[in-house]
N, C-alpha and C. Protein backbone atom coordinates (compact mmCIF):
# COMPACT_ATOMS: atom_id res chain seq x y z
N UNK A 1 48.39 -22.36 12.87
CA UNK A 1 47.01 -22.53 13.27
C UNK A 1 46.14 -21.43 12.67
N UNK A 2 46.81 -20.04 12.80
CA UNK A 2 45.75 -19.04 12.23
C UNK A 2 45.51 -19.40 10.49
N UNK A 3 46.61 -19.78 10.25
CA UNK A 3 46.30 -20.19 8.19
C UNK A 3 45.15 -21.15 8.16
N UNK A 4 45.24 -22.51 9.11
CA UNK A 4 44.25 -23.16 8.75
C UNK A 4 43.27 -22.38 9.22
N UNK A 5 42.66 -21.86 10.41
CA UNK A 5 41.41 -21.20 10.30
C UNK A 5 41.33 -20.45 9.48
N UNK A 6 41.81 -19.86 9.17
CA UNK A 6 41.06 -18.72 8.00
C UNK A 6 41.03 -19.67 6.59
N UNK A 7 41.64 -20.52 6.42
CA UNK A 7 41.37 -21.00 5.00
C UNK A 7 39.77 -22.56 5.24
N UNK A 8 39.65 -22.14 6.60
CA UNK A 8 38.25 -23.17 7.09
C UNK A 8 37.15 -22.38 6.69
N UNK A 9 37.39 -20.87 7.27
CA UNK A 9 36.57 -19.64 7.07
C UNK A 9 36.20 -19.27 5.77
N UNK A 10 37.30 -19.75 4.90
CA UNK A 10 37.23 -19.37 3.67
C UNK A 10 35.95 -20.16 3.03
N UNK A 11 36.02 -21.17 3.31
CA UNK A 11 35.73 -22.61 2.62
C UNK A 11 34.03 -22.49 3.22
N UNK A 12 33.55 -22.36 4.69
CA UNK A 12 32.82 -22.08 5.35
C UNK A 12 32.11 -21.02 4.31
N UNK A 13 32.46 -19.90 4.36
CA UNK A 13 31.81 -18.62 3.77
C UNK A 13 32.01 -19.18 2.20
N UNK A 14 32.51 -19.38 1.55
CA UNK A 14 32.15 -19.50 0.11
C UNK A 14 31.14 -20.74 -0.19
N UNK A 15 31.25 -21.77 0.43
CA UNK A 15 29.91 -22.65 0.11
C UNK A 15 28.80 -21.98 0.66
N UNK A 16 28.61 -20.73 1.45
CA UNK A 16 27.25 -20.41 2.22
C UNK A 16 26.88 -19.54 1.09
N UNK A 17 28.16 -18.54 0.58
CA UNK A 17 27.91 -17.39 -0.96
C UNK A 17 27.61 -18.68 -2.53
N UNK A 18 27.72 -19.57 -1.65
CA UNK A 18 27.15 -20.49 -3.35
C UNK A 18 25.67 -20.65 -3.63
N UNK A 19 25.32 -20.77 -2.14
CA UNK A 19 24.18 -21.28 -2.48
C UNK A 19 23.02 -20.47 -2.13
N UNK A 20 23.52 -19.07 -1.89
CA UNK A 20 22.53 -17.76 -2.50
C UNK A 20 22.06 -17.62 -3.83
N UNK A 21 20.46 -17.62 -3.78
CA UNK A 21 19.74 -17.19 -4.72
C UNK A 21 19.12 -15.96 -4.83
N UNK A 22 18.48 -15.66 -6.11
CA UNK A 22 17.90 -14.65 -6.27
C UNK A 22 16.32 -15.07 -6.17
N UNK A 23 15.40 -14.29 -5.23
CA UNK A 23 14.39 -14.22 -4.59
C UNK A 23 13.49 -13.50 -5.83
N UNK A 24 12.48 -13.68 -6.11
CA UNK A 24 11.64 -12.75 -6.24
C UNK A 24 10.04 -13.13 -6.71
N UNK A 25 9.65 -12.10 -5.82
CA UNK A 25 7.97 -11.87 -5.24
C UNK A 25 6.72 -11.13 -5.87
N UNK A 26 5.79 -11.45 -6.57
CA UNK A 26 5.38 -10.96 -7.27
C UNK A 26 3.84 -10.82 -6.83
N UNK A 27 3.43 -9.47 -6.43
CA UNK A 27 2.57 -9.34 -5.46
C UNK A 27 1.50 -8.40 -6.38
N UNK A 28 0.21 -8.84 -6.07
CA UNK A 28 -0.97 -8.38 -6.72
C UNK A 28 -2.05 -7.82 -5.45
N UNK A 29 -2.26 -6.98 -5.69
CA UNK A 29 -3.48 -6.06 -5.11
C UNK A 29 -4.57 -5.71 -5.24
N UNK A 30 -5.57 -5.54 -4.40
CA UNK A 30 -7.21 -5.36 -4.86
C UNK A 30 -7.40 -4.54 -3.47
N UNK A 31 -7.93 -3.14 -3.98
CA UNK A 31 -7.84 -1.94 -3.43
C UNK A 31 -9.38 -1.73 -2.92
N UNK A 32 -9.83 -1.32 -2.17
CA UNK A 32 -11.22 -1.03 -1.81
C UNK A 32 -11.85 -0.37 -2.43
N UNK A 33 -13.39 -0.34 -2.87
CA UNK A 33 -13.99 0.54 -3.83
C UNK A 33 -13.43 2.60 -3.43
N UNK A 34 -13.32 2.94 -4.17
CA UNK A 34 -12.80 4.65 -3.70
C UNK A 34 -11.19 4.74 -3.47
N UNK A 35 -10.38 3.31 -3.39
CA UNK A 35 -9.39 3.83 -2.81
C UNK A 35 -8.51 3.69 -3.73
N UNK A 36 -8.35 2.96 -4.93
CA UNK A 36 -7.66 2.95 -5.80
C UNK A 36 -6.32 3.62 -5.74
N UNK A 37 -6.50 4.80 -5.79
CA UNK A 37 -5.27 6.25 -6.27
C UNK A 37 -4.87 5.79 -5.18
N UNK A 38 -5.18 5.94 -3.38
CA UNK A 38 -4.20 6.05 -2.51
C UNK A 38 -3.76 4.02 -2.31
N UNK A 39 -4.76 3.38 -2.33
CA UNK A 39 -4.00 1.99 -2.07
C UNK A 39 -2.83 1.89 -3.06
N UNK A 40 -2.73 2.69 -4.62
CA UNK A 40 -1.52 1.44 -5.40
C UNK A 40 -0.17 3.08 -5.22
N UNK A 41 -0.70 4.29 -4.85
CA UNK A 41 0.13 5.19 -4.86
C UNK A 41 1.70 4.69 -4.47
N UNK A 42 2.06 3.90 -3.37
CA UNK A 42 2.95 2.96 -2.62
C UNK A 42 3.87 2.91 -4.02
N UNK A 43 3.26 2.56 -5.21
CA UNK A 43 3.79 1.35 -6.02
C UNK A 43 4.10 1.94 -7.45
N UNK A 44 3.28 3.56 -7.55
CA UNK A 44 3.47 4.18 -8.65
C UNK A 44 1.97 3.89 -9.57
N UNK A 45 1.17 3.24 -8.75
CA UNK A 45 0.20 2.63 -9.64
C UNK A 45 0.25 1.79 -9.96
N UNK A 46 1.31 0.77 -9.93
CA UNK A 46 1.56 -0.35 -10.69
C UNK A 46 1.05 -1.25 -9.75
N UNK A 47 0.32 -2.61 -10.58
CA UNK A 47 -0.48 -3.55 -10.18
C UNK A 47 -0.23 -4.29 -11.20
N UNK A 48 0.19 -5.69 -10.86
CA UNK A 48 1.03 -5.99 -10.06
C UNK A 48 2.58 -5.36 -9.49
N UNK A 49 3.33 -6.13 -8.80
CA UNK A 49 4.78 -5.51 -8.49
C UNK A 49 5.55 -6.35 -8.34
N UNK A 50 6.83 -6.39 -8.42
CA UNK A 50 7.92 -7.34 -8.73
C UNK A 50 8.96 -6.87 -7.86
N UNK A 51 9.53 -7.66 -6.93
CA UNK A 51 10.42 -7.61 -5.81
C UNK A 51 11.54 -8.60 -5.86
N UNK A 52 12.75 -8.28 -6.03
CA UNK A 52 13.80 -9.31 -5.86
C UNK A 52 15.11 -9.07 -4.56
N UNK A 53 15.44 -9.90 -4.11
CA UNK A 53 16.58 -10.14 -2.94
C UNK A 53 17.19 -11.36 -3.17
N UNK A 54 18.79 -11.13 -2.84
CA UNK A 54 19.54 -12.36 -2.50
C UNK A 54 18.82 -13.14 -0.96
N UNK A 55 18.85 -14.39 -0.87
CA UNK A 55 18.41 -15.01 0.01
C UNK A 55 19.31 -16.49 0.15
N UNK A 56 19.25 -17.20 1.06
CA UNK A 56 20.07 -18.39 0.93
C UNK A 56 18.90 -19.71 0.42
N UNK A 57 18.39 -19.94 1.04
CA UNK A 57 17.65 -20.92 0.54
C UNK A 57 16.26 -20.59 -0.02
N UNK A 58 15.59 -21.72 -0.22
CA UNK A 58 14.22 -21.48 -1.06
C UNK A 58 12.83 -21.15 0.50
N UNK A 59 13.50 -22.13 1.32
CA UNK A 59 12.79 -21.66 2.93
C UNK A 59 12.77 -20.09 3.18
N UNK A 60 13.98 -19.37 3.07
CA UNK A 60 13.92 -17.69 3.30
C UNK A 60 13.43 -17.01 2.73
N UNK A 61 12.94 -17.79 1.24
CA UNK A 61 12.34 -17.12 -0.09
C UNK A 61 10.78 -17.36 -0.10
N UNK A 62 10.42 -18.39 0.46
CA UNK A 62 9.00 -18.24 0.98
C UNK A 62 8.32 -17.86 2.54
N UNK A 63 9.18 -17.72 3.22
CA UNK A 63 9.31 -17.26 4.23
C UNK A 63 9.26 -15.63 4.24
N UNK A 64 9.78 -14.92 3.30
CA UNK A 64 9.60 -13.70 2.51
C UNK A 64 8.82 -13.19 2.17
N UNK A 65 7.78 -14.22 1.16
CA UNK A 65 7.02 -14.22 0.32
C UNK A 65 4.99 -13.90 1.51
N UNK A 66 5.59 -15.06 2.54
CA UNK A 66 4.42 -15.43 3.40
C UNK A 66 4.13 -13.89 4.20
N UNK A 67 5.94 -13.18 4.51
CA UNK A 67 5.39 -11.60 5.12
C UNK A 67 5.09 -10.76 4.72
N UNK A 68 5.50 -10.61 3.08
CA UNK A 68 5.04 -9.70 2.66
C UNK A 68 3.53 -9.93 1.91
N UNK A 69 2.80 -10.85 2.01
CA UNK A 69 1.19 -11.02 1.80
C UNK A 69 0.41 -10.21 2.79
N UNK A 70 1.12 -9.96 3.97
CA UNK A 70 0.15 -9.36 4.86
C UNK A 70 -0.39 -8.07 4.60
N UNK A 71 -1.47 -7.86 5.10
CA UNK A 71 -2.32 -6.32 4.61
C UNK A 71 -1.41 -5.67 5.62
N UNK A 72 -1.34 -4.94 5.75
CA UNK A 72 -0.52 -3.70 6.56
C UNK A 72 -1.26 -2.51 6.73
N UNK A 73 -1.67 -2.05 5.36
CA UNK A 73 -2.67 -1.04 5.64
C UNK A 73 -4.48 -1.05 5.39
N UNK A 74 -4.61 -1.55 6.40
CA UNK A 74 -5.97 -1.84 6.57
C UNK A 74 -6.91 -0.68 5.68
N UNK A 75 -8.15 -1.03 5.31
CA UNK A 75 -9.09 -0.06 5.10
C UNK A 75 -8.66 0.44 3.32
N UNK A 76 -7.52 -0.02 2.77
CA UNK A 76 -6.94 0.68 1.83
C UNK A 76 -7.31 -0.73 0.84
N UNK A 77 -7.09 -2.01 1.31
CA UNK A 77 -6.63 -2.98 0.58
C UNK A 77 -7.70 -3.80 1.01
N UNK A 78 -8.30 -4.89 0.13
CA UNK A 78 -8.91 -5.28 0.42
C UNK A 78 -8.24 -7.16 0.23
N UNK A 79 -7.70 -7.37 -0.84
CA UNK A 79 -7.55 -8.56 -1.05
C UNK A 79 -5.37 -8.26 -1.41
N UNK A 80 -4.61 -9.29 -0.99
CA UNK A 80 -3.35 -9.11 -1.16
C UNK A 80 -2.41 -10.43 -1.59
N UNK A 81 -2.07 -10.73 -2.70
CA UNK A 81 -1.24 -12.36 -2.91
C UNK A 81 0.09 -12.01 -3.41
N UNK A 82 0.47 -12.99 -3.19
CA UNK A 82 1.70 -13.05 -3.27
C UNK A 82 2.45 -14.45 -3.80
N UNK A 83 3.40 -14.29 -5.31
CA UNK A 83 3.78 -15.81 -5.69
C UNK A 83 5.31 -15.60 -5.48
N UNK A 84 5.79 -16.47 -5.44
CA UNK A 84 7.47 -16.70 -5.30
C UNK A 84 8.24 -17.56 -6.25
N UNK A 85 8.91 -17.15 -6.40
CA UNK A 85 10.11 -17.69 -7.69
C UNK A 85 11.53 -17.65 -6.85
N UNK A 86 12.62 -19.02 -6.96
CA UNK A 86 13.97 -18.48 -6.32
C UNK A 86 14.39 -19.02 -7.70
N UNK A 87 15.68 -18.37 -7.97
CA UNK A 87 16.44 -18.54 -9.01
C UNK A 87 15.30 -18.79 -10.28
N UNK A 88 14.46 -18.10 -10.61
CA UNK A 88 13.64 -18.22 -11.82
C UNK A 88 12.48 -19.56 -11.13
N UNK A 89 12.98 -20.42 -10.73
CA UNK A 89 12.15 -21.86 -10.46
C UNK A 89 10.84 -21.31 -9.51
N UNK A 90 9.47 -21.40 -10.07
CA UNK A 90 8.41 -21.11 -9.74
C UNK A 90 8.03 -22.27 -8.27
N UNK A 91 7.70 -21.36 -6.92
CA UNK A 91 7.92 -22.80 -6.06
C UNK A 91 6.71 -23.07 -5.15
N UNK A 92 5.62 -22.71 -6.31
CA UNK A 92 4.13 -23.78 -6.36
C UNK A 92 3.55 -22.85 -4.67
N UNK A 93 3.66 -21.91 -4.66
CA UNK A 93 2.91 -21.58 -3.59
C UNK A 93 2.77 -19.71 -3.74
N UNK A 94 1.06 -19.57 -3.35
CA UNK A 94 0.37 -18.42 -3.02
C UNK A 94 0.27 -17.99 -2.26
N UNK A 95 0.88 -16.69 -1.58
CA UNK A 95 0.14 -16.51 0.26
C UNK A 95 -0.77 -15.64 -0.53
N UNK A 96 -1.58 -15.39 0.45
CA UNK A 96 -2.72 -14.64 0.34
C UNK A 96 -3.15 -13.92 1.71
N UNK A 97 -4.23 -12.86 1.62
CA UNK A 97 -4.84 -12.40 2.78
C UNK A 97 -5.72 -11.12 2.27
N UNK A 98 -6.86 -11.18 3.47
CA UNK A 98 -8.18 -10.14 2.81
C UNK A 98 -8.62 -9.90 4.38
N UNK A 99 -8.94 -8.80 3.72
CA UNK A 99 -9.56 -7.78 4.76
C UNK A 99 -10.70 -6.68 4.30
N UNK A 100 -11.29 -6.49 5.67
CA UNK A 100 -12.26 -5.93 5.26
C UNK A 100 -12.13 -4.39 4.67
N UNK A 101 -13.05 -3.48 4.02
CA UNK A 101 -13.17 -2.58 3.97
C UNK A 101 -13.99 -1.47 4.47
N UNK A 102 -13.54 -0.62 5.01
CA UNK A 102 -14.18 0.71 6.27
C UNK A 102 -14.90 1.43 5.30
């Protein structure tokens, strides 16, 4: 009995490691007038930025994509998007979000 479970387990866990992809998020920024230096500092300056993770499906990969659009740091950022790609395949959706500036 323990052989067949573990060779169920096996079978279980390797179709779930198949159908992991590679995630990645490609996020653009628009900084408030003055804030430039400290809004992209985060990033090295770099505008845009490129983010990748294993994920299982294309749902976790925009699901990803939708949290990391959010402003977080208010007052710094004014406008924030975000596109998603799983396994290279571009998957037709923008989050976005804007906020004001102090």
């Amino acid at each position: 009995m323990k052989k067949s479970t573990l060779i169920a387990a096996l079978i279980i866990f390797g179709s779930v490691a198949a159908h992991a992809g590679d995630c990645t998020i490609t996020t653009s920024r628009k900084a408030c007038a003055g804030k430039e230096t400290e809004a992209m500092k985060p990033y090295n300056g770099k505008n845009p930025t490129e983010e990748s993770k294993k994920l299982d499906s294309e749902e976790a990969c925009l699901k990803w994509g939708e949290k990391s659009s959010k402003i977080i740091r208010k007052g710094t950022l004014t406008e924030k998007s975000v596109t998603v790609k799983f396994d290279g395949k571009d998957l037709g959706k923008t989050f976005a979000d804007k906020a004001e500036c102090k």
